[in-house]
Each structure stands twice: as C-alpha cells, then as structure tokens.
PDB file of N, CA and C in Angstrom:
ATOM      1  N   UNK A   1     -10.395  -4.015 -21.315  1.00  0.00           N
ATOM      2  CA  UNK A   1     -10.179  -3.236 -20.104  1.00  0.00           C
ATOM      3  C   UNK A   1      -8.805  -3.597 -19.529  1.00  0.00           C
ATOM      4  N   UNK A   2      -7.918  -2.623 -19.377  1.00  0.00           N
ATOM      5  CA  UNK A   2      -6.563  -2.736 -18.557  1.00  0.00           C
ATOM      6  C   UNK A   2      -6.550  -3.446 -17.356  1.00  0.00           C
ATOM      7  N   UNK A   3      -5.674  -4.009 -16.631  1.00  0.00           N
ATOM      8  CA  UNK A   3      -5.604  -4.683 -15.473  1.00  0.00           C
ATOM      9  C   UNK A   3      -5.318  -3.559 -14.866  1.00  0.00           C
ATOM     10  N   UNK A   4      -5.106  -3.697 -13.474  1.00  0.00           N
ATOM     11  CA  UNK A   4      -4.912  -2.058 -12.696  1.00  0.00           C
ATOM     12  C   UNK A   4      -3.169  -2.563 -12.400  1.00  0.00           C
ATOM     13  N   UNK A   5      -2.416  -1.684 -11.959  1.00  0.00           N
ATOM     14  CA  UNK A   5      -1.215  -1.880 -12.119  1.00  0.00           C
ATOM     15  C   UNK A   5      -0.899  -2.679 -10.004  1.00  0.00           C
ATOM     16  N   UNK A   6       0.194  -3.502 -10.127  1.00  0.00           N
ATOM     17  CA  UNK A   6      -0.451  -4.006  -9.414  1.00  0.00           C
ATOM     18  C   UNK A   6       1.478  -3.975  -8.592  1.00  0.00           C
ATOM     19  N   UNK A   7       1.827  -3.202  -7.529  1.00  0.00           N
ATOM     20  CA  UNK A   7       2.749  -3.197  -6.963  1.00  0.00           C
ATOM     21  C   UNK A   7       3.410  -4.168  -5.929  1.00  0.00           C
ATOM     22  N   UNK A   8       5.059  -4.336  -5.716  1.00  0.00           N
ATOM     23  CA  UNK A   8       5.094  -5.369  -4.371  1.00  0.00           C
ATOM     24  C   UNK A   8       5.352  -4.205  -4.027  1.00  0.00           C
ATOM     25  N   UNK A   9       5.261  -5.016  -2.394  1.00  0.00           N
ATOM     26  CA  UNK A   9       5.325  -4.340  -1.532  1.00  0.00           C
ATOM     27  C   UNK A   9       6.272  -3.885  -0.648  1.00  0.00           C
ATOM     28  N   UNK A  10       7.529  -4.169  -1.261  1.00  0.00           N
ATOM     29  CA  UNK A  10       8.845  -4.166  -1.021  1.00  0.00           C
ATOM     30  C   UNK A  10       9.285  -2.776  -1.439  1.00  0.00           C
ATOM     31  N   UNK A  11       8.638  -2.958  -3.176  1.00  0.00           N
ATOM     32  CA  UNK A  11       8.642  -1.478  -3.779  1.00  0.00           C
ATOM     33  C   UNK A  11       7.853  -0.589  -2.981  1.00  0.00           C
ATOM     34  N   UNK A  12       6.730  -0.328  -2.552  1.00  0.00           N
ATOM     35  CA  UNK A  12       5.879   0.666  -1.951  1.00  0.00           C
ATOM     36  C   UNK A  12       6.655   1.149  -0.944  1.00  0.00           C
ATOM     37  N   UNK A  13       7.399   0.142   0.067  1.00  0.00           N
ATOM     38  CA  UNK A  13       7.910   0.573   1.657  1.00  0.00           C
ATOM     39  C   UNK A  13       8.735   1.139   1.161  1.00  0.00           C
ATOM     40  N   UNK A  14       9.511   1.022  -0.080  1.00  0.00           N
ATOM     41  CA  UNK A  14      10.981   1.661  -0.336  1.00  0.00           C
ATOM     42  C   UNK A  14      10.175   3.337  -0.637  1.00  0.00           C
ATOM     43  N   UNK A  15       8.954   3.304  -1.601  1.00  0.00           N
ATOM     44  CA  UNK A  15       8.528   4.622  -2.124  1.00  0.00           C
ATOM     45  C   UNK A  15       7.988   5.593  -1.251  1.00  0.00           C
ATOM     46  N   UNK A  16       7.377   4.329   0.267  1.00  0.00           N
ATOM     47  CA  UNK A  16       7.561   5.821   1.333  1.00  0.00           C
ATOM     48  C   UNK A  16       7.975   5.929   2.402  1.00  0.00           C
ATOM     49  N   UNK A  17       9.119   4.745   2.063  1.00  0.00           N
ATOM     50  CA  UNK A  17      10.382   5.071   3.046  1.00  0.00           C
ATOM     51  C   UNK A  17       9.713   4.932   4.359  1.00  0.00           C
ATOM     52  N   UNK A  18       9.249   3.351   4.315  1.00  0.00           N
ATOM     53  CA  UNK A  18       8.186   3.089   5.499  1.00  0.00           C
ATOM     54  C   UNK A  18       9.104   1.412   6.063  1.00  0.00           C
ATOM     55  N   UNK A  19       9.316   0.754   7.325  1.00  0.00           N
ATOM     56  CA  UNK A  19       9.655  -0.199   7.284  1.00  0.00           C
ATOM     57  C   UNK A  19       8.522  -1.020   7.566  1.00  0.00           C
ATOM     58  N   UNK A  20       8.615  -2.297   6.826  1.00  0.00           N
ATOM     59  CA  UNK A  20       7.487  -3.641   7.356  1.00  0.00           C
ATOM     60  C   UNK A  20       6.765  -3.201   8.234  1.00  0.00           C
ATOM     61  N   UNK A  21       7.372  -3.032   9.647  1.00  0.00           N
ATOM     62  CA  UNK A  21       6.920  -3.418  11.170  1.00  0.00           C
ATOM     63  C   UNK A  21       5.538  -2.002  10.884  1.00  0.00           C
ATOM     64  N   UNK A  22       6.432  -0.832  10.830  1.00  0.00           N
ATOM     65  CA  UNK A  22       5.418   0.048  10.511  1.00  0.00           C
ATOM     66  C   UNK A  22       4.392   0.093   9.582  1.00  0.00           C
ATOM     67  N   UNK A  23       4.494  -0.355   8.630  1.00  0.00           N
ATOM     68  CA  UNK A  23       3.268  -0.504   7.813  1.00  0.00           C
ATOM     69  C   UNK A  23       2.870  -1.590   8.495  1.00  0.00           C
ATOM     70  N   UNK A  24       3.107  -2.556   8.637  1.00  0.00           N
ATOM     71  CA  UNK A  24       1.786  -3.602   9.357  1.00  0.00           C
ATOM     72  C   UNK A  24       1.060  -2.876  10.864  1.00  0.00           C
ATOM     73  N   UNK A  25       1.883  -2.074  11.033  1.00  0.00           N
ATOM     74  CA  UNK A  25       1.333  -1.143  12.254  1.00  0.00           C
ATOM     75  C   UNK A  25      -0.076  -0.587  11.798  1.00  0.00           C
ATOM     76  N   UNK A  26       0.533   0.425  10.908  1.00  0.00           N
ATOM     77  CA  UNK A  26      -0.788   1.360  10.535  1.00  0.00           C
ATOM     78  C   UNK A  26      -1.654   0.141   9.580  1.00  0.00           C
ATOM     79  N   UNK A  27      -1.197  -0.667   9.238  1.00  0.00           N
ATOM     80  CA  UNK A  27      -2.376  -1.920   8.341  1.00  0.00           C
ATOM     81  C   UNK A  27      -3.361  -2.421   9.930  1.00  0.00           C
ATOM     82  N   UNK A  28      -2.873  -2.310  10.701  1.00  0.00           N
ATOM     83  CA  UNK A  28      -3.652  -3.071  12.107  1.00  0.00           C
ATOM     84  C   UNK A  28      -4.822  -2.053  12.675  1.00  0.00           C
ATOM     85  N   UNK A  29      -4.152  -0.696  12.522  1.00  0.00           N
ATOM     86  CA  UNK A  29      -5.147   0.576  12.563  1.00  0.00           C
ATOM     87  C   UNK A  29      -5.996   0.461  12.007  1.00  0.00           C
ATOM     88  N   UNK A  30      -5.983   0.155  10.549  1.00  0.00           N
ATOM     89  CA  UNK A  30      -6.850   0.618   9.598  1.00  0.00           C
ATOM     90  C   UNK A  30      -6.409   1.265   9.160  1.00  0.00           C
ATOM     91  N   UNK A  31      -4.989   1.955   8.978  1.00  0.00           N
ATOM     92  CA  UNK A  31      -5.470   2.980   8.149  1.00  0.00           C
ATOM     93  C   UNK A  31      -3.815   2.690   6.956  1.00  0.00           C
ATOM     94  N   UNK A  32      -3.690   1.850   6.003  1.00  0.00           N
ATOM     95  CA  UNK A  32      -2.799   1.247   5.059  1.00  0.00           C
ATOM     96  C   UNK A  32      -3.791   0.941   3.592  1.00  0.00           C
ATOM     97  N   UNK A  33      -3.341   1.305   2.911  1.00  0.00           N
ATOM     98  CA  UNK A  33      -3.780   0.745   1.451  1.00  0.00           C
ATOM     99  C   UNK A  33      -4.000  -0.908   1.664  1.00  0.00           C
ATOM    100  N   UNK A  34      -5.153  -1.198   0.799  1.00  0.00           N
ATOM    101  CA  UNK A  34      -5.563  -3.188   0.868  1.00  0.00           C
ATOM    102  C   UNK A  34      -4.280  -3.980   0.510  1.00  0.00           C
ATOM    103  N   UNK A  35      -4.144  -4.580   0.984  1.00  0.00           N
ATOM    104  CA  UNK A  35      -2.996  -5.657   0.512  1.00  0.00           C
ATOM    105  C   UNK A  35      -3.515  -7.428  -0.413  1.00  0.00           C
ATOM    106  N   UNK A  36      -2.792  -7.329  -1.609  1.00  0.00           N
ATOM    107  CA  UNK A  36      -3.696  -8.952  -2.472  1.00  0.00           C
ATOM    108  C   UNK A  36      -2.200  -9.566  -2.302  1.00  0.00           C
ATOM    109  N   UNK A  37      -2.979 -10.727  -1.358  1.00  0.00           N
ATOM    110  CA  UNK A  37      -1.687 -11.953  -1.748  1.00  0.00           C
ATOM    111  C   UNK A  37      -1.987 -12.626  -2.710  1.00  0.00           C
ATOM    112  N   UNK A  38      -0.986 -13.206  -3.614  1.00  0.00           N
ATOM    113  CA  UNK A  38      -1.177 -14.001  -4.512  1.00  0.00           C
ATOM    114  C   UNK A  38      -1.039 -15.637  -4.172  1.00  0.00           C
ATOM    115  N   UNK A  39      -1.675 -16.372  -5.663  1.00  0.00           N
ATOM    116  CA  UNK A  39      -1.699 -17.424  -5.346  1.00  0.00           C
ATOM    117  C   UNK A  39      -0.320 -18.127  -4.988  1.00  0.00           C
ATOM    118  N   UNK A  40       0.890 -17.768  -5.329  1.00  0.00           N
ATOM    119  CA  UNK A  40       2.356 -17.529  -5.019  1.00  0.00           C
ATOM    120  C   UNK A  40       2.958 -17.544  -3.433  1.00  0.00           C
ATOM    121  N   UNK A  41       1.701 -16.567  -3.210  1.00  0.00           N
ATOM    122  CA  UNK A  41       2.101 -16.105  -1.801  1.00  0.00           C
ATOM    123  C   UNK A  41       2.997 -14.840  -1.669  1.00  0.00           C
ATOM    124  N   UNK A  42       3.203 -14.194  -3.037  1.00  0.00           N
ATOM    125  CA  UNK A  42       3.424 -12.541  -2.719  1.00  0.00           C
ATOM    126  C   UNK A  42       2.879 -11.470  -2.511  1.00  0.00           C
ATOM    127  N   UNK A  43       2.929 -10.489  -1.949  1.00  0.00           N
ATOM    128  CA  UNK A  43       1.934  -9.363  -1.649  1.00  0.00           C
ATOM    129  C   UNK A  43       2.203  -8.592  -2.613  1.00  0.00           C
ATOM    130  N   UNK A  44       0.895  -7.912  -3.185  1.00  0.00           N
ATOM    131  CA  UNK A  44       0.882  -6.791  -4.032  1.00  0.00           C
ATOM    132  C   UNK A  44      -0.184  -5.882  -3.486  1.00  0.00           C
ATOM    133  N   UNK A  45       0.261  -4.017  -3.916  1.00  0.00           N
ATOM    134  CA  UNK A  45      -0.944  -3.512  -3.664  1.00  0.00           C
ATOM    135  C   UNK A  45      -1.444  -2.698  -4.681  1.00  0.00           C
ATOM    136  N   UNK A  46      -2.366  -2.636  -5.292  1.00  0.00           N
ATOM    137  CA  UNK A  46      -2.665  -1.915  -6.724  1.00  0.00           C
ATOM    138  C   UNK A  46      -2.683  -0.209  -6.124  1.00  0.00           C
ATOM    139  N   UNK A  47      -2.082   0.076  -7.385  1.00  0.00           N
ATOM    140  CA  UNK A  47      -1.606   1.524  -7.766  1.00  0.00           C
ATOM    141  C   UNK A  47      -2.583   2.226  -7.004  1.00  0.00           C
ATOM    142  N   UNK A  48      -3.612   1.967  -7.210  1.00  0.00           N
ATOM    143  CA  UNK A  48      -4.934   3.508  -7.230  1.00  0.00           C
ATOM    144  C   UNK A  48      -4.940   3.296  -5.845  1.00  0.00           C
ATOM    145  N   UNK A  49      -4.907   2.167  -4.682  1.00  0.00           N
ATOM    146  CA  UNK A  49      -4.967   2.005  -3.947  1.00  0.00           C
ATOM    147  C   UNK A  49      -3.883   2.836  -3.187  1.00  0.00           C
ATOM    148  N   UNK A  50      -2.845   3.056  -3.413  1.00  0.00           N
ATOM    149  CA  UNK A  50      -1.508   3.740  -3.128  1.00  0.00           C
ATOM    150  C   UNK A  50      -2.174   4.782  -3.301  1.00  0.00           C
ATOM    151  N   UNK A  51      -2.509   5.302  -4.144  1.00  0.00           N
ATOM    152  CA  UNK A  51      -2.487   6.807  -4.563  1.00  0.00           C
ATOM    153  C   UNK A  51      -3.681   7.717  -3.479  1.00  0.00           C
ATOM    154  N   UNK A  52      -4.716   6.630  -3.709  1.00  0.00           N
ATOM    155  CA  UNK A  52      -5.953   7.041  -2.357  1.00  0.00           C
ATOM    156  C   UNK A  52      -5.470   7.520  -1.123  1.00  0.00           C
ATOM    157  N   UNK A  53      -4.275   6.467  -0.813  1.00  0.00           N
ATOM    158  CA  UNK A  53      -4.393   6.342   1.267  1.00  0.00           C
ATOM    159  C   UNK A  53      -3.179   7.634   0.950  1.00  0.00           C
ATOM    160  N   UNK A  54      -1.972   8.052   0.334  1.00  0.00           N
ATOM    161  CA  UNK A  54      -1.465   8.809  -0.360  1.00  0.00           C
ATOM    162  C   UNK A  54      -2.147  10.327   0.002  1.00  0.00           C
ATOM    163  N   UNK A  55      -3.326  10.217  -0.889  1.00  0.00           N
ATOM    164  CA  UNK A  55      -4.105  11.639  -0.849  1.00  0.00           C
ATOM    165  C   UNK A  55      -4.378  11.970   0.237  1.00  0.00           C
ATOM    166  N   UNK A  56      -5.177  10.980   1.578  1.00  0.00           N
ATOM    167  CA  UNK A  56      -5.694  10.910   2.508  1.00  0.00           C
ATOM    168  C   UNK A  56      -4.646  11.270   3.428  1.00  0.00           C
ATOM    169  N   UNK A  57      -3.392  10.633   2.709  1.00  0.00           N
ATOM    170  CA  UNK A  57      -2.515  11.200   3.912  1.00  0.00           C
ATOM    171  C   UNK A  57      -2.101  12.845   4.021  1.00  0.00           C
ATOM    172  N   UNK A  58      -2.463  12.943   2.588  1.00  0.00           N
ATOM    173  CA  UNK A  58      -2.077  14.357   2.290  1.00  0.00           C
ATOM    174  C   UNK A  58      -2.992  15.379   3.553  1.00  0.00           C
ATOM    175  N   UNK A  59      -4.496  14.979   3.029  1.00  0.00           N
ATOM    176  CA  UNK A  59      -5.414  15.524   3.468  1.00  0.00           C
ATOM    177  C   UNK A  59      -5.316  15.589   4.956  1.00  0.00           C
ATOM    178  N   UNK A  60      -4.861  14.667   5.986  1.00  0.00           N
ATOM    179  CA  UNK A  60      -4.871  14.508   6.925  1.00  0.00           C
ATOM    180  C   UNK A  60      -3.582  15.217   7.638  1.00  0.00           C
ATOM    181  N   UNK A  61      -2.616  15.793   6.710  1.00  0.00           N
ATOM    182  CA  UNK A  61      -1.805  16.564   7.495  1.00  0.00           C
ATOM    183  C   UNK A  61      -1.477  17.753   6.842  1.00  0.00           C
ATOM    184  N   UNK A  62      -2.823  18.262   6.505  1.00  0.00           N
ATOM    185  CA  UNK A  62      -2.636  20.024   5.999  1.00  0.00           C
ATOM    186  C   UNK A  62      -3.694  20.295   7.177  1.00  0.00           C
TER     187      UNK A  62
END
C-alpha cells in the first residue's frame, strides 16, 4: 500500500497563495486541512487532505 503523499506547508501557502497568519486563522475556525508534525518538528499536510478542504471550498462559494 502507497504512503499518501505528504506536503510542507510552506509549499501549500505558496499553492494558495495564503499567508501563515491566515491559515492559522481559518486552522482556529475549523475550517483548514489537518496538519502532522513530525518527529523533526516539521509540518506536513497530506495531499487528499488538501484536495477535500479544496473541494469544500469550491462548494462553499458557488
């Protein structure tokens, strides 16, 4: 079984052109894709997870 693909989060803010402050904004809402820190201490957020809150966002502004 594949691992799920597993993004930083440096890359994501750049892909929707979101800064930190704001995504930890809408992460405080509830309403941000899950965030996995690693044992490292870097943040990643898996793909499908992106793609969900993504759709939702879609859905939520048609």
């Amino acid at each position: 079984m594949a691992r799920p693909k597993m993004l930083k989060l440096t890359d994501v803010l750049t892909e929707i052109n979101m800064s930190r402050a704001a995504f930890y904004r809408q992460r405080a809402r509830g309403n941000a894709p899950r965030l996995f820190k690693l044992p490292n201490g870097q943040l990643r957020i898996r793909q499908s997870d992106l793609d969900d809150w993504l759709a939702k966002c879609e859905e939520t502004a048609a």
